[in-house]
N, C-alpha and C. Protein backbone atom coordinates (compact mmCIF):
# COMPACT_ATOMS: atom_id res chain seq x y z
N UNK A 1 -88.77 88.91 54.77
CA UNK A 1 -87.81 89.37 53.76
C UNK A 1 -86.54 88.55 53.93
N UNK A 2 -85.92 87.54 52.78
CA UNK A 2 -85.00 87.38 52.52
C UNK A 2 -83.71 88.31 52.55
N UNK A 3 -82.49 87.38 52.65
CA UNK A 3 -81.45 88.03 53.15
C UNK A 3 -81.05 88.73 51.61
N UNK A 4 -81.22 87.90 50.73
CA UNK A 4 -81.13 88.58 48.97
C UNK A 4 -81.94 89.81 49.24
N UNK A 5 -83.34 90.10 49.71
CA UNK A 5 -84.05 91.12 49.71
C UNK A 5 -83.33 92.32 50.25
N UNK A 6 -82.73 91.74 51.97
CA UNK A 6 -82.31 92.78 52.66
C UNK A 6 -81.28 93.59 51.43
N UNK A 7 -80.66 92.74 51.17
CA UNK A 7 -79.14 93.33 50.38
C UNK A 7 -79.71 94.22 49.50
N UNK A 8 -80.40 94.07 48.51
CA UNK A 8 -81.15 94.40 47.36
C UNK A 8 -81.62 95.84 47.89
N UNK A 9 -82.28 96.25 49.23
CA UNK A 9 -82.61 97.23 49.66
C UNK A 9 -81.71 97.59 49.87
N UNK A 10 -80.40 97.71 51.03
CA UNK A 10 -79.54 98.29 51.09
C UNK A 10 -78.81 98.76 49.87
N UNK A 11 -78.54 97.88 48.62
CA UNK A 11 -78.04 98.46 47.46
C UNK A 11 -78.64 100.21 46.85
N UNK A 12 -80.34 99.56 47.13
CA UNK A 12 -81.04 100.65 46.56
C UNK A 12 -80.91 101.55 47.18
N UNK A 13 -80.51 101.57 49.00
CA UNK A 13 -81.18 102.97 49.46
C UNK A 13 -79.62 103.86 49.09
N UNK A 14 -78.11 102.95 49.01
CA UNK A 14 -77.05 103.54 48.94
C UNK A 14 -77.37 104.49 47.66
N UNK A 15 -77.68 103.64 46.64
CA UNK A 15 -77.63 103.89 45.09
C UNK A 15 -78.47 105.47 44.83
N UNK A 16 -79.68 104.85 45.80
CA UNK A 16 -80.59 106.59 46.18
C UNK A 16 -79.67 107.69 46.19
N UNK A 17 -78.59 107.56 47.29
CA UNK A 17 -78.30 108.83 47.86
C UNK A 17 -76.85 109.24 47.19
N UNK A 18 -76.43 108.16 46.19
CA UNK A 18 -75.32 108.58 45.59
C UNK A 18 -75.20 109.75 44.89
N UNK A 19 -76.16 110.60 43.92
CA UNK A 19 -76.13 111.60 44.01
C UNK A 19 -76.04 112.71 44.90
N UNK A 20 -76.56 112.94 45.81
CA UNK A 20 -76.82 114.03 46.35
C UNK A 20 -75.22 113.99 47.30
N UNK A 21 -74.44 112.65 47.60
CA UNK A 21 -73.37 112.43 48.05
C UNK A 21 -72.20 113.02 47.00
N UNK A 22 -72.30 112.89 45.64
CA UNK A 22 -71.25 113.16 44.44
C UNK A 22 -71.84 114.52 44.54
N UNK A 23 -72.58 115.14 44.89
CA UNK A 23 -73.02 117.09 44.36
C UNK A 23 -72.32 117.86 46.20
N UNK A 24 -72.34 116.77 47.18
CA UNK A 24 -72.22 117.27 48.59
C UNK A 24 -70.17 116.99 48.34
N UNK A 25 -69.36 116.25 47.63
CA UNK A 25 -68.20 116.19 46.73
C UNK A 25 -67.87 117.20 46.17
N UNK A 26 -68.70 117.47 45.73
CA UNK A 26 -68.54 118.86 44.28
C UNK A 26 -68.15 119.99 45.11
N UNK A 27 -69.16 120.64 46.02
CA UNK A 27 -69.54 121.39 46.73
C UNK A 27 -68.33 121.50 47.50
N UNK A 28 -67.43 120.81 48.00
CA UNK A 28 -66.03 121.05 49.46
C UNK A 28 -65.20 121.08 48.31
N UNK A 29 -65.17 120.29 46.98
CA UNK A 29 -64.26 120.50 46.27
C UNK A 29 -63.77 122.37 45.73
N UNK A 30 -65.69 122.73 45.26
CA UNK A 30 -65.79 123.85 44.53
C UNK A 30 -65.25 125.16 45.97
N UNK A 31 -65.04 124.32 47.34
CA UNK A 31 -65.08 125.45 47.93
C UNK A 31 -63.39 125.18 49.13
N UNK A 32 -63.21 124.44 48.20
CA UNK A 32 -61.24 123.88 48.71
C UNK A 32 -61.27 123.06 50.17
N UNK A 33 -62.27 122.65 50.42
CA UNK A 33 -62.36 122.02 51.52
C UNK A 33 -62.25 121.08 52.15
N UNK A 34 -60.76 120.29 51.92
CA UNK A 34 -60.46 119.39 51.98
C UNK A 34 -61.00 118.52 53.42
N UNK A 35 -61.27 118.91 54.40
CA UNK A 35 -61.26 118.23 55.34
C UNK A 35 -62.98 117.60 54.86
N UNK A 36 -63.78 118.69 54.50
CA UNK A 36 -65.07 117.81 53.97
C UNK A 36 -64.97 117.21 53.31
N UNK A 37 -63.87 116.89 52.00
CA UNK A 37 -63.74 116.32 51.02
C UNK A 37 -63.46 114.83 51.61
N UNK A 38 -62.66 114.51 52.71
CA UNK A 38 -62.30 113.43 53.27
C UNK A 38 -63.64 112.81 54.36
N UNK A 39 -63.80 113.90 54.54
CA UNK A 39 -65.31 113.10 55.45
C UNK A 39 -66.63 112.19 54.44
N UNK A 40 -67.04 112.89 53.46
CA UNK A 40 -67.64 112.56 52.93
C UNK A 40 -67.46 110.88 52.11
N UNK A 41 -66.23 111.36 51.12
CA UNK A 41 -65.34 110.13 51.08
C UNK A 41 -65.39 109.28 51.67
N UNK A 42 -64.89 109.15 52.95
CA UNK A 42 -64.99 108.27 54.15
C UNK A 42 -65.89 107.42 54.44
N UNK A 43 -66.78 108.43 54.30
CA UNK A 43 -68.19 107.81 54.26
C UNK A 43 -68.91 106.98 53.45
N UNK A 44 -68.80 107.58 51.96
CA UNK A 44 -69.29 106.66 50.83
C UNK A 44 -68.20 105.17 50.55
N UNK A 45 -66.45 105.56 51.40
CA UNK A 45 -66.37 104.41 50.95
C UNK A 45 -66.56 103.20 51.99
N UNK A 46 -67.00 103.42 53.27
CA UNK A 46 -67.04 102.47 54.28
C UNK A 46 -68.43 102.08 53.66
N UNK A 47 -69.64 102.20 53.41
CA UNK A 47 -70.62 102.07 52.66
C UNK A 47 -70.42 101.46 51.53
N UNK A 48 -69.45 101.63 50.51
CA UNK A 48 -69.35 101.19 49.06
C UNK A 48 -68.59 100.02 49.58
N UNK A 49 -67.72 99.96 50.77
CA UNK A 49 -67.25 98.76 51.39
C UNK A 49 -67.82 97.63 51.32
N UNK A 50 -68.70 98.13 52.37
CA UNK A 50 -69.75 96.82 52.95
C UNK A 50 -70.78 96.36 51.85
N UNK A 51 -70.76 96.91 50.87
CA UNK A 51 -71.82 96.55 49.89
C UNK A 51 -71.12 95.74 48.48
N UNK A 52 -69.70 95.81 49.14
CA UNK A 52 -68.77 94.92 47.83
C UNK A 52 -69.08 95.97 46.65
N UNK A 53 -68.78 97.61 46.72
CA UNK A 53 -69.30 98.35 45.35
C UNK A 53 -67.56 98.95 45.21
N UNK A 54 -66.82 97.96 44.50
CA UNK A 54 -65.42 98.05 44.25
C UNK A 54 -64.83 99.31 43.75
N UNK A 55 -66.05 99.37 42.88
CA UNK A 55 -65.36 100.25 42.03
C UNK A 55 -65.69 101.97 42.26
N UNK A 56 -66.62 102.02 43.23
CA UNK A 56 -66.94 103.05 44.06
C UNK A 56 -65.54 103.31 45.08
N UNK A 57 -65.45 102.20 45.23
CA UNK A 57 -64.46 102.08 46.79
C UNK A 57 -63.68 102.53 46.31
N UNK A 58 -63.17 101.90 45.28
CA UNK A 58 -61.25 102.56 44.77
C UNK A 58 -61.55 103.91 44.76
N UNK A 59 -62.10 104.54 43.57
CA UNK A 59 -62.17 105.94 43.55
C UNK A 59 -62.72 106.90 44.66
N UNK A 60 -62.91 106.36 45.81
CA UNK A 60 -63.47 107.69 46.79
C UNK A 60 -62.38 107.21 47.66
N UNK A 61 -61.56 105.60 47.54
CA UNK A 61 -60.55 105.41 48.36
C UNK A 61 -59.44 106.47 48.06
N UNK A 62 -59.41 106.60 46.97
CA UNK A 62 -57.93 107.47 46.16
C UNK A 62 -58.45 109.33 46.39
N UNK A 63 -59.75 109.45 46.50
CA UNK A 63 -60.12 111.08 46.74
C UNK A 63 -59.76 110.85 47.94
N UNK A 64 -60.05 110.27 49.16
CA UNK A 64 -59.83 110.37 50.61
C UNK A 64 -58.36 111.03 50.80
N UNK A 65 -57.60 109.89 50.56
CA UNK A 65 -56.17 109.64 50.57
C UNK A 65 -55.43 111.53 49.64
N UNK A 66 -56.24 111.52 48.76
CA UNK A 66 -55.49 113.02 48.82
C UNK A 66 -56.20 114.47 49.22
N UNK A 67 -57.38 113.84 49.60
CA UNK A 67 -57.93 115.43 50.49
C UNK A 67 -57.53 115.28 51.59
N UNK A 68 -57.16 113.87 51.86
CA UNK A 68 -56.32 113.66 53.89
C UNK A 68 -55.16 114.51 53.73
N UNK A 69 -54.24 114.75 52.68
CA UNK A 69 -53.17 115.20 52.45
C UNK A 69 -53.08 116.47 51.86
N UNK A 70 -54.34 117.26 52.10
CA UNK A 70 -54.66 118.65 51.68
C UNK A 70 -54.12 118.64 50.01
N UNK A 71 -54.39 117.93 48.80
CA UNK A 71 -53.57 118.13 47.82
C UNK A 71 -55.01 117.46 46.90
N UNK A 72 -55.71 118.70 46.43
CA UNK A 72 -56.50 119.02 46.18
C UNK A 72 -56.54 118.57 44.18
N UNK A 73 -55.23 119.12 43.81
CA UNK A 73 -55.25 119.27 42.71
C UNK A 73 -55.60 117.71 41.72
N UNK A 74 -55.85 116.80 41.65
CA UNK A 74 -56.55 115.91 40.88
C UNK A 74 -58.13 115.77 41.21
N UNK A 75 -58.49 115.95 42.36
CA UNK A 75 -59.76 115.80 42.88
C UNK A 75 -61.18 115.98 42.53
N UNK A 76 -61.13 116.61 41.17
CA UNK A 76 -62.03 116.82 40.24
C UNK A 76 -62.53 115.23 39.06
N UNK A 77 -60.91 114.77 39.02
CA UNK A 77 -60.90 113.54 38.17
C UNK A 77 -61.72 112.57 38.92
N UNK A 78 -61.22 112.71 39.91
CA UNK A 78 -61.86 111.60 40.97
C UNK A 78 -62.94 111.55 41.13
N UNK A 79 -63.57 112.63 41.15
CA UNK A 79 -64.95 112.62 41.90
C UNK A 79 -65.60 112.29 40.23
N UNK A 80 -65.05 112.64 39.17
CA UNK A 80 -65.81 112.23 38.04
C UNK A 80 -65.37 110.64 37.80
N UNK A 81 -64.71 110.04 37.97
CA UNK A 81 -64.67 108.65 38.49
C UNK A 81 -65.54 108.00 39.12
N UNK A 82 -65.84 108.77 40.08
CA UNK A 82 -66.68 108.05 41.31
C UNK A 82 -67.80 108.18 40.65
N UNK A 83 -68.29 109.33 40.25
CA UNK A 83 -69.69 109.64 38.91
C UNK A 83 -70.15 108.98 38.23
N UNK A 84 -69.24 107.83 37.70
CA UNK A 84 -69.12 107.13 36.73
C UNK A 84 -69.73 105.94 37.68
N UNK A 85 -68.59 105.58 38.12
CA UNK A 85 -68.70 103.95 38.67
C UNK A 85 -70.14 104.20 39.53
N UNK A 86 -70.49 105.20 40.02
CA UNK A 86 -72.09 105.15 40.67
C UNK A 86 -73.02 104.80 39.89
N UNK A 87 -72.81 105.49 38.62
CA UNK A 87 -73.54 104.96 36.97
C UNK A 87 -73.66 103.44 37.02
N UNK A 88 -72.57 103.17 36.98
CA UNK A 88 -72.53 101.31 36.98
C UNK A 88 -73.46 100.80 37.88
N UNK A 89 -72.74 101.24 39.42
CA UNK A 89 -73.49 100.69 40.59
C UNK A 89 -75.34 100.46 40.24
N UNK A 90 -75.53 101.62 39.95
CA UNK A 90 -77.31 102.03 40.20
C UNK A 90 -77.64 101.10 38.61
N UNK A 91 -77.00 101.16 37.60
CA UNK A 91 -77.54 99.91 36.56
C UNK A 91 -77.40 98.64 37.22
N UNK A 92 -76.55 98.34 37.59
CA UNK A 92 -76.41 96.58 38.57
C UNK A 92 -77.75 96.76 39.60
N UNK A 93 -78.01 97.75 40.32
CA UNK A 93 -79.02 97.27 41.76
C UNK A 93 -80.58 97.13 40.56
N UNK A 94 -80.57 98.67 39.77
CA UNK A 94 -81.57 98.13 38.84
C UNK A 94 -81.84 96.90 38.66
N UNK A 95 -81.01 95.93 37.83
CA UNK A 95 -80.62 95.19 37.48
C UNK A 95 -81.43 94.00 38.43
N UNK A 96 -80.53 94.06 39.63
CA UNK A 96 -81.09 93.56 40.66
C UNK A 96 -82.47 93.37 41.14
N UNK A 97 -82.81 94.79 41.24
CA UNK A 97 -84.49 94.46 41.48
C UNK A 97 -85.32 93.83 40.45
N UNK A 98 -84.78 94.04 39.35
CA UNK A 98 -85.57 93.11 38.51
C UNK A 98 -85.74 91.85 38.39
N UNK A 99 -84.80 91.55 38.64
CA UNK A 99 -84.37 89.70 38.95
C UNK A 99 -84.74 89.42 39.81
N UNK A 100 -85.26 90.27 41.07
CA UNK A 100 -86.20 89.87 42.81
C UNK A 100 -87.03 88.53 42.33
């Protein structure tokens, strides 16, 4: 397996779990829980990091930054941001595997 391949998998397995990551979001949001709200975050964006997924990064960069700061109240926008740009992401890796 090519190093294009490796990437291509890693895209996919992120792209996999981006849901169940944006509903595990929902979930600390729906239940004020900021400190999960920042873990999770954290997580998808050191991941959306390393995978150059920009536009993932900004928006879970900007949810982090205000569930770190217990200030909850936009955090709904965000995570429907991040909703979005995952949309993008998973059409590009599509995208991707097709072109393998």
């Amino acid at each position: 397996m090519g190093k294009r391949e490796r990437v291509a998998k890693l895209c996919q397995k992120f792209a996999e779990r981006l849901p169940e990551d944006l509903e595990e979001l929902k979930r600390f949001h729906q239940a004020g829980d900021a400190e999960g709200l920042t873990r999770v975050a954290h997580r998808i964006k050191g991941t959306a990091a390393n995978l150059s997924a920009e536009e993932i990064q900004s928006a879970v960069h900007r949810l982090e930054e205000m569930a770190r700061g217990e200030d909850l109240s936009d955090a709904m926008s965000l995570i429907v941001a991040t909703e979005q740009a995952s949309e993008h992401f998973r059409a590009e890796v599509g995208s991707l595997a097709v072109n393998l």
